[in-house]
C-alpha atoms as a PDB file:
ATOM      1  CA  UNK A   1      37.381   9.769  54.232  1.00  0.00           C
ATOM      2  CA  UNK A   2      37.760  10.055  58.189  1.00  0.00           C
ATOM      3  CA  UNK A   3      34.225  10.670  58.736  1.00  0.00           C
ATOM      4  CA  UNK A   4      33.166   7.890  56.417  1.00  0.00           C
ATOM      5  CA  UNK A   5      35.157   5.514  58.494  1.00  0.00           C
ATOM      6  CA  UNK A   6      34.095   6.790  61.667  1.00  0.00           C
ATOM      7  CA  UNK A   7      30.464   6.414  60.419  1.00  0.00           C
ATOM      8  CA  UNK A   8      31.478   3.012  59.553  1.00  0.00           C
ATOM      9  CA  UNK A   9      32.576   2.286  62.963  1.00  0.00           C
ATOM     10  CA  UNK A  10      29.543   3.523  64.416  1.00  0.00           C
ATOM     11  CA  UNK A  11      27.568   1.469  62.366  1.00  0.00           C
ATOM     12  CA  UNK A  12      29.523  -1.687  63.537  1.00  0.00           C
ATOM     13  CA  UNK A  13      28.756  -0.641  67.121  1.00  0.00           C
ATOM     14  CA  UNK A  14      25.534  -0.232  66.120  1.00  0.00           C
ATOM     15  CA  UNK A  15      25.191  -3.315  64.440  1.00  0.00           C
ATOM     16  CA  UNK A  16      26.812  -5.760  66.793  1.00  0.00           C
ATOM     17  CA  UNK A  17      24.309  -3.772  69.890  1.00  0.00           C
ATOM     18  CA  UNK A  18      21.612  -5.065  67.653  1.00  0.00           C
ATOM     19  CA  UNK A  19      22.843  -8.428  67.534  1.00  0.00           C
ATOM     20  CA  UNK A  20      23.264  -9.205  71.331  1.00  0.00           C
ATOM     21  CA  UNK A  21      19.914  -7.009  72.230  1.00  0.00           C
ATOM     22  CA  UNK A  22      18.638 -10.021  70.345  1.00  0.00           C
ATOM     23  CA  UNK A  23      20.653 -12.637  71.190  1.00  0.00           C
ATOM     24  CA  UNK A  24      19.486 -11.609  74.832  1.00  0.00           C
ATOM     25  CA  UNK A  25      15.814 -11.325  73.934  1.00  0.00           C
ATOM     26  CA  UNK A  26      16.041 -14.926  72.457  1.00  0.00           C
ATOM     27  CA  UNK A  27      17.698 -16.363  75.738  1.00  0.00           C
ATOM     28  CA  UNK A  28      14.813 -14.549  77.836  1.00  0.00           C
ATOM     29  CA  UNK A  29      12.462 -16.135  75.979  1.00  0.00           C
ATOM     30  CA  UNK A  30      13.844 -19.713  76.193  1.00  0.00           C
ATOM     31  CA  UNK A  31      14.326 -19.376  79.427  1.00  0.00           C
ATOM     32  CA  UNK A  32      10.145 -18.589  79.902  1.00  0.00           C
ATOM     33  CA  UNK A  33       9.641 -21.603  77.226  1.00  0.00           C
ATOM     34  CA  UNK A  34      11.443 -23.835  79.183  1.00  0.00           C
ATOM     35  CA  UNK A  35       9.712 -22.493  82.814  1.00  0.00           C
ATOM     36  CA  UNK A  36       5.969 -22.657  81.482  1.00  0.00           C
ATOM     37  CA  UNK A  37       6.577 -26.469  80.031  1.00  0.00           C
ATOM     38  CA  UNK A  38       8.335 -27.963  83.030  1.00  0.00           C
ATOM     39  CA  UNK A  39       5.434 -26.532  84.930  1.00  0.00           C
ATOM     40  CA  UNK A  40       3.005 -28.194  83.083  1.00  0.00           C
ATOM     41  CA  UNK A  41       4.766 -31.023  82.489  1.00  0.00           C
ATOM     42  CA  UNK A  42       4.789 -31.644  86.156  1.00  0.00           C
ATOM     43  CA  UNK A  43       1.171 -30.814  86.577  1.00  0.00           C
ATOM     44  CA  UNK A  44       0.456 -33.503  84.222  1.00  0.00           C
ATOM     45  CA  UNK A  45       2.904 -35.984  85.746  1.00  0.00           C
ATOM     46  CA  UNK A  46       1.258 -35.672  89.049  1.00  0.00           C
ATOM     47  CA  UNK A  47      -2.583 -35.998  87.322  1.00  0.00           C
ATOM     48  CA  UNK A  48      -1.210 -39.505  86.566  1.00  0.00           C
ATOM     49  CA  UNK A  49      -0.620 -37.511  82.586  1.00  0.00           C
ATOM     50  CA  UNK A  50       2.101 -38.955  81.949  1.00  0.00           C
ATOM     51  CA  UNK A  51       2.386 -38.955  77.781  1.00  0.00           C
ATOM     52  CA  UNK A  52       1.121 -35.107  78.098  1.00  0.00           C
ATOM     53  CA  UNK A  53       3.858 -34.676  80.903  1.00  0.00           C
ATOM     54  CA  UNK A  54       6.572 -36.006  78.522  1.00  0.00           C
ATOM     55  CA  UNK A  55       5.355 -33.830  76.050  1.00  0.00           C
ATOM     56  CA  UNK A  56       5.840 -30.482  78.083  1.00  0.00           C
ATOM     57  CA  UNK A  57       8.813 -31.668  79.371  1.00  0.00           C
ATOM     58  CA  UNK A  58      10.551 -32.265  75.849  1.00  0.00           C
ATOM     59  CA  UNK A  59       9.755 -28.735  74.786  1.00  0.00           C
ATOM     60  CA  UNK A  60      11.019 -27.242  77.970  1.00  0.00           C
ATOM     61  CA  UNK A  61      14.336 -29.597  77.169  1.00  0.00           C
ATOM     62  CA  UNK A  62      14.829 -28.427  74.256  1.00  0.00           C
ATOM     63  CA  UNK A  63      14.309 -24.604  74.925  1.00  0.00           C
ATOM     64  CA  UNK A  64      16.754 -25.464  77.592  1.00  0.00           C
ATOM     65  CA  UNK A  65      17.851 -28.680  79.160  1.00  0.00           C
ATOM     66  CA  UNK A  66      18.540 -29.313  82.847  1.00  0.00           C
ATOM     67  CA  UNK A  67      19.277 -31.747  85.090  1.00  0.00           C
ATOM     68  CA  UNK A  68      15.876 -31.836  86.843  1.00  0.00           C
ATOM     69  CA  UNK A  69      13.569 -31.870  83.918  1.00  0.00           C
ATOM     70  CA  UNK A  70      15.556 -34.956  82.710  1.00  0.00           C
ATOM     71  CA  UNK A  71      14.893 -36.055  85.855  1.00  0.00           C
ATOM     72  CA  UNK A  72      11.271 -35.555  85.646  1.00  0.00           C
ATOM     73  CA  UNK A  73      10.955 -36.741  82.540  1.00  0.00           C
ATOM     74  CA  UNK A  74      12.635 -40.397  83.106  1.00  0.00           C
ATOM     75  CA  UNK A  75      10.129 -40.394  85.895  1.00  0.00           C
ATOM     76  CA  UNK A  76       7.423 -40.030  82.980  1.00  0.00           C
ATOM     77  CA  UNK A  77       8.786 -42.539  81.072  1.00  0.00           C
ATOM     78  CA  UNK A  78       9.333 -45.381  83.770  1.00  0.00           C
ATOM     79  CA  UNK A  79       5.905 -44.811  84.606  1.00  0.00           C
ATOM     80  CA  UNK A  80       4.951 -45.433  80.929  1.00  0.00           C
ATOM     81  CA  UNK A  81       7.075 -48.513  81.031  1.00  0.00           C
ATOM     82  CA  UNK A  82       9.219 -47.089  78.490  1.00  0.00           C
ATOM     83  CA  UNK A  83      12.485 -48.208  79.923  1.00  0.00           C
ATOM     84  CA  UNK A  84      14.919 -47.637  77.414  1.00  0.00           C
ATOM     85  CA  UNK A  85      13.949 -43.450  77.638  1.00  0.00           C
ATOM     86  CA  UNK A  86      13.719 -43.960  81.410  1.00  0.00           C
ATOM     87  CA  UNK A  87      17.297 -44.842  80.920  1.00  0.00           C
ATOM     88  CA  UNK A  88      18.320 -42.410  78.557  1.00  0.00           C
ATOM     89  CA  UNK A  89      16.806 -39.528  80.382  1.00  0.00           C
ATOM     90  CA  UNK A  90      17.937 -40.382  83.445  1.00  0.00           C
ATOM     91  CA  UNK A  91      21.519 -41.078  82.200  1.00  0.00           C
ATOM     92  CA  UNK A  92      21.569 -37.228  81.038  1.00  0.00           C
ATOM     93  CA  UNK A  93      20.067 -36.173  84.333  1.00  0.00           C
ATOM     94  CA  UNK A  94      23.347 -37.346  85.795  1.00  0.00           C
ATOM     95  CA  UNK A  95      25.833 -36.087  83.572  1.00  0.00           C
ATOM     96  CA  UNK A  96      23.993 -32.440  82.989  1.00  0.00           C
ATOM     97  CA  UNK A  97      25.830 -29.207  84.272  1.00  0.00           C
ATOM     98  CA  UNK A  98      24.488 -27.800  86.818  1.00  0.00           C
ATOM     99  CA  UNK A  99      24.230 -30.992  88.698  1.00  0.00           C
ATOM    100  CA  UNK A 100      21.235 -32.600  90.210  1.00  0.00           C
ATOM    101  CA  UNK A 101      20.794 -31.707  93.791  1.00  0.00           C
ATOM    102  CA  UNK A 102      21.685 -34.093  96.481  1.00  0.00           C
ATOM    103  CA  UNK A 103      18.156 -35.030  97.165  1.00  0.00           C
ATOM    104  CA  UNK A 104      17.264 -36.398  94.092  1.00  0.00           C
ATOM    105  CA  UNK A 105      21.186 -38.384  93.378  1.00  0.00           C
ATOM    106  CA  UNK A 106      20.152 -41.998  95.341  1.00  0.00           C
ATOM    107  CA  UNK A 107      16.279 -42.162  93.700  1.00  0.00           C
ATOM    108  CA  UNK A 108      18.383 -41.267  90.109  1.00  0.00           C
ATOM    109  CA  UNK A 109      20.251 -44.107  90.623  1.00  0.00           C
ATOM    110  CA  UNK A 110      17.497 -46.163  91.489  1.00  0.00           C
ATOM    111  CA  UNK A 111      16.122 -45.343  88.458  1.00  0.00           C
ATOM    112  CA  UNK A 112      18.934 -45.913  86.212  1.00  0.00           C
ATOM    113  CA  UNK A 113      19.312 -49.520  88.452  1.00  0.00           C
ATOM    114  CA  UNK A 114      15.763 -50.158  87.802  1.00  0.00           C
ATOM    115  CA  UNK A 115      15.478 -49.583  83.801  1.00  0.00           C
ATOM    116  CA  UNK A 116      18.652 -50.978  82.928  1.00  0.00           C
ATOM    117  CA  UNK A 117      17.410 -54.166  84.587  1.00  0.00           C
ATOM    118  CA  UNK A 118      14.181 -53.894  82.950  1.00  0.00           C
ATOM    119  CA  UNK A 119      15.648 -53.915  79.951  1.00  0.00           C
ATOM    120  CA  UNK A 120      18.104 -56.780  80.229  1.00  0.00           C
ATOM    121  CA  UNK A 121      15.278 -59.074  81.036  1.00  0.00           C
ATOM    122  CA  UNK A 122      13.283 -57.877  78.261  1.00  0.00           C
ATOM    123  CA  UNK A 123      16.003 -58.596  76.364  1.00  0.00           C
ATOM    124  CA  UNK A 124      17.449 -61.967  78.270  1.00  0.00           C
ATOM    125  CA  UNK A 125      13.988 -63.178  79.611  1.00  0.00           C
ATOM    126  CA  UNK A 126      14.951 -64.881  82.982  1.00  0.00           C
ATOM    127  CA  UNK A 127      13.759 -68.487  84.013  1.00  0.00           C
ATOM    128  CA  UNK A 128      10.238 -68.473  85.667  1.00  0.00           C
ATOM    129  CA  UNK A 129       9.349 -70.337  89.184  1.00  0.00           C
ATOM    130  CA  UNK A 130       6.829 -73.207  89.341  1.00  0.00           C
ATOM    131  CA  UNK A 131       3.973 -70.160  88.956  1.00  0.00           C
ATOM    132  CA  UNK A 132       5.075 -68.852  85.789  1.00  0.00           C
ATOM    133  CA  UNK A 133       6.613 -66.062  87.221  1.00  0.00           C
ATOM    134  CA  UNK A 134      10.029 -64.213  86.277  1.00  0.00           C
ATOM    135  CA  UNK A 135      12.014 -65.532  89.350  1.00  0.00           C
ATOM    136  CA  UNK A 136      14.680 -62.440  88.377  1.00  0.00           C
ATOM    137  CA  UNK A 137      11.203 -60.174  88.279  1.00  0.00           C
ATOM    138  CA  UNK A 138      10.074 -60.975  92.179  1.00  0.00           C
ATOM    139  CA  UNK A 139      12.617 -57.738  93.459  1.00  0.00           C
ATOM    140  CA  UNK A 140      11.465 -55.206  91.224  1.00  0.00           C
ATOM    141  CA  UNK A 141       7.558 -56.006  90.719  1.00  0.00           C
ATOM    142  CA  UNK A 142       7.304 -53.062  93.351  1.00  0.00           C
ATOM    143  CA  UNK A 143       5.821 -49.967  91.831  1.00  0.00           C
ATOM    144  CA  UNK A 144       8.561 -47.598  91.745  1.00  0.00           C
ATOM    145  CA  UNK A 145       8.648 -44.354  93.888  1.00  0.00           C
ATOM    146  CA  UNK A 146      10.999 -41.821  94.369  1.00  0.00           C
ATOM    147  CA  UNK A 147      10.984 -38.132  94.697  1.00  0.00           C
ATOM    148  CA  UNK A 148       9.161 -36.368  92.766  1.00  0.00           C
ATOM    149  CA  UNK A 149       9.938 -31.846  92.666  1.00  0.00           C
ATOM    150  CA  UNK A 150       7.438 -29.173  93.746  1.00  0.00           C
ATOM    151  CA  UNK A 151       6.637 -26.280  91.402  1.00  0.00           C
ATOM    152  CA  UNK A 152       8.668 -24.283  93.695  1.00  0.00           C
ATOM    153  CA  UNK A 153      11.798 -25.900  92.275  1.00  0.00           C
ATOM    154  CA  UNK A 154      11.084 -25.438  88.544  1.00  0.00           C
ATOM    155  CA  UNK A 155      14.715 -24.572  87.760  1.00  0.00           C
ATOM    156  CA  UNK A 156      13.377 -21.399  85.232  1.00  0.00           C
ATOM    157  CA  UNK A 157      11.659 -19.302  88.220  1.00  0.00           C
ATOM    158  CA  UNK A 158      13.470 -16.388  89.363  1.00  0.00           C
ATOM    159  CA  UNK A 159      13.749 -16.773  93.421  1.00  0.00           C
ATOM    160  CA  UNK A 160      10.910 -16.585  95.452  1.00  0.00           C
ATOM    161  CA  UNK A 161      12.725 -13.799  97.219  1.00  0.00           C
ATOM    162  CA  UNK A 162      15.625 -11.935  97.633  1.00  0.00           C
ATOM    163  CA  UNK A 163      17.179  -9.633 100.045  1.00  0.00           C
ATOM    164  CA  UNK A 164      17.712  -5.947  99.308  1.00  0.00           C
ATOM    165  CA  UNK A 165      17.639  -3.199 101.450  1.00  0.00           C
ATOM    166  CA  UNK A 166      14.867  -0.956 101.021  1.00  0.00           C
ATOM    167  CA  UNK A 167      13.087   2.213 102.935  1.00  0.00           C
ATOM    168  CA  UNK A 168       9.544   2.778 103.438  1.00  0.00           C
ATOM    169  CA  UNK A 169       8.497   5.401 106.013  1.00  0.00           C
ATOM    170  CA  UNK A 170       8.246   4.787 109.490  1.00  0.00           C
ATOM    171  CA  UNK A 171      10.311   1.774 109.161  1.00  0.00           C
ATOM    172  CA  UNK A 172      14.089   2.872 108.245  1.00  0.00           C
ATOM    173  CA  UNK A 173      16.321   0.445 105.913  1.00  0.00           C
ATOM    174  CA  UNK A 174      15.219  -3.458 106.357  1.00  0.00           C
ATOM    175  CA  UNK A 175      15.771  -6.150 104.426  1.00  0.00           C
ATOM    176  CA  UNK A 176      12.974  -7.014 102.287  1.00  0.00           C
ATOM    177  CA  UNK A 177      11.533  -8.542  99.240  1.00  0.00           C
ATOM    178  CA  UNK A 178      12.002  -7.168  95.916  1.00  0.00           C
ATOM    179  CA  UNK A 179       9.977  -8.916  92.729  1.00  0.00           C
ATOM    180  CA  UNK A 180       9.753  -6.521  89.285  1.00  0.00           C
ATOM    181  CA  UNK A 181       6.145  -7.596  87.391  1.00  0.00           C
ATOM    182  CA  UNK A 182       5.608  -9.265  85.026  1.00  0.00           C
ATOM    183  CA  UNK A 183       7.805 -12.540  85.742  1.00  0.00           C
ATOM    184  CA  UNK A 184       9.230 -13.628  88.857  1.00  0.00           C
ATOM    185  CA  UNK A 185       5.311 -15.344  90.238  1.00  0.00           C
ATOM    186  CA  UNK A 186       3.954 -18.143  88.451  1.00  0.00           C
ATOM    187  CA  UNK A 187       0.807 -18.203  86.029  1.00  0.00           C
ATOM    188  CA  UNK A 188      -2.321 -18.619  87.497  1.00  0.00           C
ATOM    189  CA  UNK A 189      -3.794 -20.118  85.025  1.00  0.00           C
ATOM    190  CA  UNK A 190      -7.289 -20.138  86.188  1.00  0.00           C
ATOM    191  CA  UNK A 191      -6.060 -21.456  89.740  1.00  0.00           C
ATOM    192  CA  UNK A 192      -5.290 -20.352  93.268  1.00  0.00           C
ATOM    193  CA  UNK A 193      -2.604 -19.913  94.380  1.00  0.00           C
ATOM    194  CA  UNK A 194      -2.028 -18.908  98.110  1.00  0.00           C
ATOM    195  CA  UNK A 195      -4.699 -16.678  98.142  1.00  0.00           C
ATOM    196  CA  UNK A 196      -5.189 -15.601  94.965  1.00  0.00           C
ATOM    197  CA  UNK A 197      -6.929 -16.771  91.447  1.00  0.00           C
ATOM    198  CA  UNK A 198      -7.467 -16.798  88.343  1.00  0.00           C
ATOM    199  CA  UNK A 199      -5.583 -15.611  85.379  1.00  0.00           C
ATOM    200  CA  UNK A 200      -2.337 -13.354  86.412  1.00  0.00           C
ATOM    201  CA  UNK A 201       0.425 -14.579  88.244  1.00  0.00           C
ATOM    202  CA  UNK A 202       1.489 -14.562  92.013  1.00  0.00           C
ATOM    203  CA  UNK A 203       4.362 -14.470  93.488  1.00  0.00           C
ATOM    204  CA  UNK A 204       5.032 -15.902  96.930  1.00  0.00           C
ATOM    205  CA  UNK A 205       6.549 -14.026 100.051  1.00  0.00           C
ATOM    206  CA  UNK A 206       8.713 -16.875 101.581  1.00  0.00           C
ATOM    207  CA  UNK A 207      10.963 -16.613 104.386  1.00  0.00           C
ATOM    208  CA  UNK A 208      14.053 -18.331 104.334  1.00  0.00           C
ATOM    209  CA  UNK A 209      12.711 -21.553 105.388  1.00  0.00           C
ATOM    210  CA  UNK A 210      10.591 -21.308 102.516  1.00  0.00           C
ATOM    211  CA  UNK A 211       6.945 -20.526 104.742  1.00  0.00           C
ATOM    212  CA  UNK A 212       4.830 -18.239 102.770  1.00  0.00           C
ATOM    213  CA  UNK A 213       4.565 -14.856 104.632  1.00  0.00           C
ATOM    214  CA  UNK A 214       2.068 -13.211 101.680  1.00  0.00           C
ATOM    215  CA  UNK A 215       1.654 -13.462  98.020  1.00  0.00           C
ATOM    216  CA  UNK A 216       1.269 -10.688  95.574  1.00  0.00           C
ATOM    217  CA  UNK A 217      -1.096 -10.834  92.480  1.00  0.00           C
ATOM    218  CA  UNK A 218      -0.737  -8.886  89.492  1.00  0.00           C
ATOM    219  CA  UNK A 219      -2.781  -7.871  88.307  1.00  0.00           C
ATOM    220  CA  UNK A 220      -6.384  -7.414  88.619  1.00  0.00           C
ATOM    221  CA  UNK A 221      -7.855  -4.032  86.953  1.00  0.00           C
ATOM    222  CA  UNK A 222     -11.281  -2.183  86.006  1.00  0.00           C
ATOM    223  CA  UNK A 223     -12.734  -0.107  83.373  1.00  0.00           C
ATOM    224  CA  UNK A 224     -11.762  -3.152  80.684  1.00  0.00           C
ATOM    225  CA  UNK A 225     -12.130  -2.188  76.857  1.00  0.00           C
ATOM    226  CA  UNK A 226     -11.091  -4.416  74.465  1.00  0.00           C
ATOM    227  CA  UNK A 227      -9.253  -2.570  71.124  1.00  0.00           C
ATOM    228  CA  UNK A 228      -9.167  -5.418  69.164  1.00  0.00           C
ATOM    229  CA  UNK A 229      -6.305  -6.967  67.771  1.00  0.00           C
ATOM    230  CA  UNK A 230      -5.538  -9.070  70.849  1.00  0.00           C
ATOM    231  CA  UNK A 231      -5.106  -5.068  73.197  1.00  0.00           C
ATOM    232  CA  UNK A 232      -7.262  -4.155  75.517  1.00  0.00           C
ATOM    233  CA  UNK A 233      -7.213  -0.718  77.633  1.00  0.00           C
ATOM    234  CA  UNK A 234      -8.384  -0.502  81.796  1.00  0.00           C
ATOM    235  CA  UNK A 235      -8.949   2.473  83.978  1.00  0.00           C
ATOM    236  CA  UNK A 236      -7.726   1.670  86.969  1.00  0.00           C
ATOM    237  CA  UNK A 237      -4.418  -0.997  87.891  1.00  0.00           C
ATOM    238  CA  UNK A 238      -5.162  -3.606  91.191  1.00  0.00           C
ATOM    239  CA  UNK A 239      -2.021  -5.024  92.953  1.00  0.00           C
ATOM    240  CA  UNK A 240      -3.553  -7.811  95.133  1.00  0.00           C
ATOM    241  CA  UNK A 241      -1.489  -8.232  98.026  1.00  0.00           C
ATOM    242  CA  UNK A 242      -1.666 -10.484 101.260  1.00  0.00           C
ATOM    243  CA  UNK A 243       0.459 -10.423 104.069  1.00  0.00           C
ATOM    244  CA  UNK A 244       1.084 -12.554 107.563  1.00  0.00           C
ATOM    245  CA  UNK A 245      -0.457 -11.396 110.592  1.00  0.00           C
ATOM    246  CA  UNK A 246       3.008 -12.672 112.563  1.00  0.00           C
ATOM    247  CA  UNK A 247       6.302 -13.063 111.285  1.00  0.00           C
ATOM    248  CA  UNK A 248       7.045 -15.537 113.416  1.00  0.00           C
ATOM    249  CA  UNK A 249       4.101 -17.629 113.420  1.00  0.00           C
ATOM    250  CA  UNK A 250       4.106 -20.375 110.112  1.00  0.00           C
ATOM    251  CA  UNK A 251       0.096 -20.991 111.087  1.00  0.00           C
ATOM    252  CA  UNK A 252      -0.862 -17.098 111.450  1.00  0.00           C
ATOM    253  CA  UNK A 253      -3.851 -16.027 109.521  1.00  0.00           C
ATOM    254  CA  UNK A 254      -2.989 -14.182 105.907  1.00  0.00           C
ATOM    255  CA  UNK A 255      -4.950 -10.453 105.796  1.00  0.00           C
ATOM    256  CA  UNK A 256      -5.597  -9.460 102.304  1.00  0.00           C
ATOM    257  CA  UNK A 257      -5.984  -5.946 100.193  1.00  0.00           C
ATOM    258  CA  UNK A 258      -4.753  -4.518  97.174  1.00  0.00           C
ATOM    259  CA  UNK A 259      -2.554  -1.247  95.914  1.00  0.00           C
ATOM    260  CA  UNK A 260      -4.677   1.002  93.203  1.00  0.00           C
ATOM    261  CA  UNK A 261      -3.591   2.872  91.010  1.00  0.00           C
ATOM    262  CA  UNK A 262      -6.525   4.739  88.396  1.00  0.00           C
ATOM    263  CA  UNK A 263      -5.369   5.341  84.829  1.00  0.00           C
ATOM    264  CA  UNK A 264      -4.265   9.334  85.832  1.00  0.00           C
ATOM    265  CA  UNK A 265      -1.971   8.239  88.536  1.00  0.00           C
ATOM    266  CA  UNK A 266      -0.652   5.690  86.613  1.00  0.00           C
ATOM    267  CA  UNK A 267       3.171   7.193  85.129  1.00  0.00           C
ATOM    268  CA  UNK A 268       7.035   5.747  85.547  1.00  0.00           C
ATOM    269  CA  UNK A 269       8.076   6.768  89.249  1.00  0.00           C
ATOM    270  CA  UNK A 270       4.760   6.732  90.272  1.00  0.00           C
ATOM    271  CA  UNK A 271       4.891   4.657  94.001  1.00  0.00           C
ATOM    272  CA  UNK A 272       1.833   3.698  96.696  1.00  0.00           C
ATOM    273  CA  UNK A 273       2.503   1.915  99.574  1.00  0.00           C
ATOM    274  CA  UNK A 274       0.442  -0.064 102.210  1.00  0.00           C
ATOM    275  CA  UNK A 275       0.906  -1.951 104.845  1.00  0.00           C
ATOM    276  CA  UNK A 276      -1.147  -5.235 105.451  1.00  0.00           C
ATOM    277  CA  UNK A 277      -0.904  -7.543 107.846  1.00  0.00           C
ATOM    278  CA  UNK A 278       2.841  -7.621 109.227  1.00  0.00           C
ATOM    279  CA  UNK A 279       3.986  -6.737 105.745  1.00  0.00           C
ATOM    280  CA  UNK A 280       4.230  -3.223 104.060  1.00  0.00           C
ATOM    281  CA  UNK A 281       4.268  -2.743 100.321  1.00  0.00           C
ATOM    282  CA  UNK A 282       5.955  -0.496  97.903  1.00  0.00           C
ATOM    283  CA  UNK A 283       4.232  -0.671  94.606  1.00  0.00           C
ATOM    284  CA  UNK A 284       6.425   1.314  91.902  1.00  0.00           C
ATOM    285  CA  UNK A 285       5.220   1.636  88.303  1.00  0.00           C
ATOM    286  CA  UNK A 286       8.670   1.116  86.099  1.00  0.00           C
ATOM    287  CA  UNK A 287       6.679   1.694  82.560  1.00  0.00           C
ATOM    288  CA  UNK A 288       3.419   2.203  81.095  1.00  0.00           C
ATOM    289  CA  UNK A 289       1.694   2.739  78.101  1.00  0.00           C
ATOM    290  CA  UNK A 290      -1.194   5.194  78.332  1.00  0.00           C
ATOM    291  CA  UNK A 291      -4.460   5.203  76.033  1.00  0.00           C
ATOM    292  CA  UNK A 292      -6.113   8.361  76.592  1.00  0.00           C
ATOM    293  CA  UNK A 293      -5.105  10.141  79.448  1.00  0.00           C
ATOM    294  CA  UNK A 294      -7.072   7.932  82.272  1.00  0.00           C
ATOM    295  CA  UNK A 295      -6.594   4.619  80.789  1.00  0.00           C
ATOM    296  CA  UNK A 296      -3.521   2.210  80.084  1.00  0.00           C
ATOM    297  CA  UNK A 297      -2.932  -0.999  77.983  1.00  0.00           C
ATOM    298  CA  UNK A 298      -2.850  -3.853  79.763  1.00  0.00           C
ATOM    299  CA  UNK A 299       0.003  -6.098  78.097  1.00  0.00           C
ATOM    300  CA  UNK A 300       2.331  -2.462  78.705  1.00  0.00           C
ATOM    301  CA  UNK A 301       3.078  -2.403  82.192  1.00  0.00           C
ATOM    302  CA  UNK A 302       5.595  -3.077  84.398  1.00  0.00           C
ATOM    303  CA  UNK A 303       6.167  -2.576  88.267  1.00  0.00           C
ATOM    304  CA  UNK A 304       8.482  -3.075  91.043  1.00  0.00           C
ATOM    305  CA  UNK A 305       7.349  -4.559  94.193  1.00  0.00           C
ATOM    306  CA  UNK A 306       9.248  -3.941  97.364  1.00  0.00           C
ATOM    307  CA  UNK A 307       8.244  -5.699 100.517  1.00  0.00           C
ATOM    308  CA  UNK A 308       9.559  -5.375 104.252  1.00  0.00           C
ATOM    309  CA  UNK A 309       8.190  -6.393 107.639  1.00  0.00           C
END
């Protein structure tokens, strides 16, 4: 009877491990749901998109809401001239925990001040002048403008950087960079950014006033072979990396090369480093799946990056 129970209990552990392994796997990927549609929701908003870019935006609200996508999104909709989801939106984007950041608070308002009046003269048309026109209209015929955020403030992306100590040779313990692959950079898709294109992601080196010192690409590779089923297999792993020439020059010239690793070399623990420009690099491979014994699968792998100047 005691070993049934404690069976039991262990099972209950077991179980309830199971349940918030999952519960965490579903949070990680509403949190990348909600990243990759505010990201294209704003790349639509500023191509003038703006019933695409309220069509990102609502899937990225309701994998998770925040202030700033509401935000966004009442942008979309004043520009669409629909003024009673201008309001709406904008109304949440001002009660939504966290809060909106001080920079955006006095251009909310002006849009909540700006649809609500909209929509009381649609709804009380106002006397017109001798020309016909809305005399209540004349002070808000302007085209509306107010500040509109950067993809480097999509409220899903890990930091750009963070400060860790780290040791490479030759250069002791420094802060650096740290950024574990795949993740923290932000799709390509099929564009550059910084210095690199087309279909990874890169992540960007910033100092803390936010100047790009490098950007880091992962990944590029060689020896492709597709398996079917959506898999594919490469023979050798490309890191591409780019680094400042000076630290403490914003307008210094970027050098560029790349960490390799061939499918032998490739194994957890398994670290390169390489200095280029005034940056060094500490590629680490976390996990891999091998095909073969010179060849890996390319959705499999994971790596830390550390970074130091």
């Amino acid at each position: 009877m005691k070993i049934f129970i404690r069976l039991f209990k262990v099972f209950i552990v077991i179980l309830m491990a199971g349940q918030f392994l999952t519960a965490k796997a579903l949070d990680s990927l509403k949190m990348a749901t909600a990243r990759d549609y505010f990201s294209k929701g704003l790349d639509a908003y500023n191509q003038g998109n703006y019933p695409a870019s309220i069509n990102y935006l609502k899937i990225s609200i309701r994998a998770a809401p925040r202030a700033i996508t509401y935000y966004l999104i009442s942008n979309a909709y004043a520009k669409s001239d629909d003024y009673d989801d201008a309001l709406s939106s904008i109304r949440k984007a001002l009660s939504t925990t966290p809060p909106l950041d001080n920079d955006y608070q006095d251009d909310a308002n002006k849009i909540r001040n700006w649809a609500a009046q909209r929509i009381k003269e649609r709804d009380n048309p106002p006397p017109k002048d001798e020309n016909g026109v809305s005399i209540s209209q004349n002070a808000i015929t302007i085209p509306l403008k107010c500040k509109i955020p950067d993809q480097s403030e999509n409220p899903f992306k890990r930091p750009a950087f963070v400060y860790v100590p780290l040791q490479h040779p030759g250069a002791g313990n420094k802060p650096g960079w740290r950024f574990t692959f795949p993740g923290p950079g932000r799709r390509n898709e099929n564009q550059q950014i910084g210095d690199f294109c087309c279909t990874g992601e890169t992540a960007t080196v910033l100092n803390p006033n936010n100047v790009p010192l490098g950007y880091i690409y992962f990944y590029d590779f060689e020896g492709g072979m597709n398996l079917g089923n959506g898999r594919s297999s490469a023979s050798k792993l490309k890191i591409l990396l780019s680094g400042t020439q000076n630290i403490n020059d914003a307008g210094a010239s970027r050098a560029i090369d790349e960490i390799d690793f061939s499918g032998a070399e490739l194994r957890p623990g398994a670290v390169k480093y390489k200095t280029i420009g005034a940056l060094t690099y500490k590629v680490v491979i976390l996990s891999v799946q091998k095909y073969g014994t010179d060849s890996f699968m390319t959705d499999a792998i994971r790596v830390d990056v550390e970074v130091s100047d």
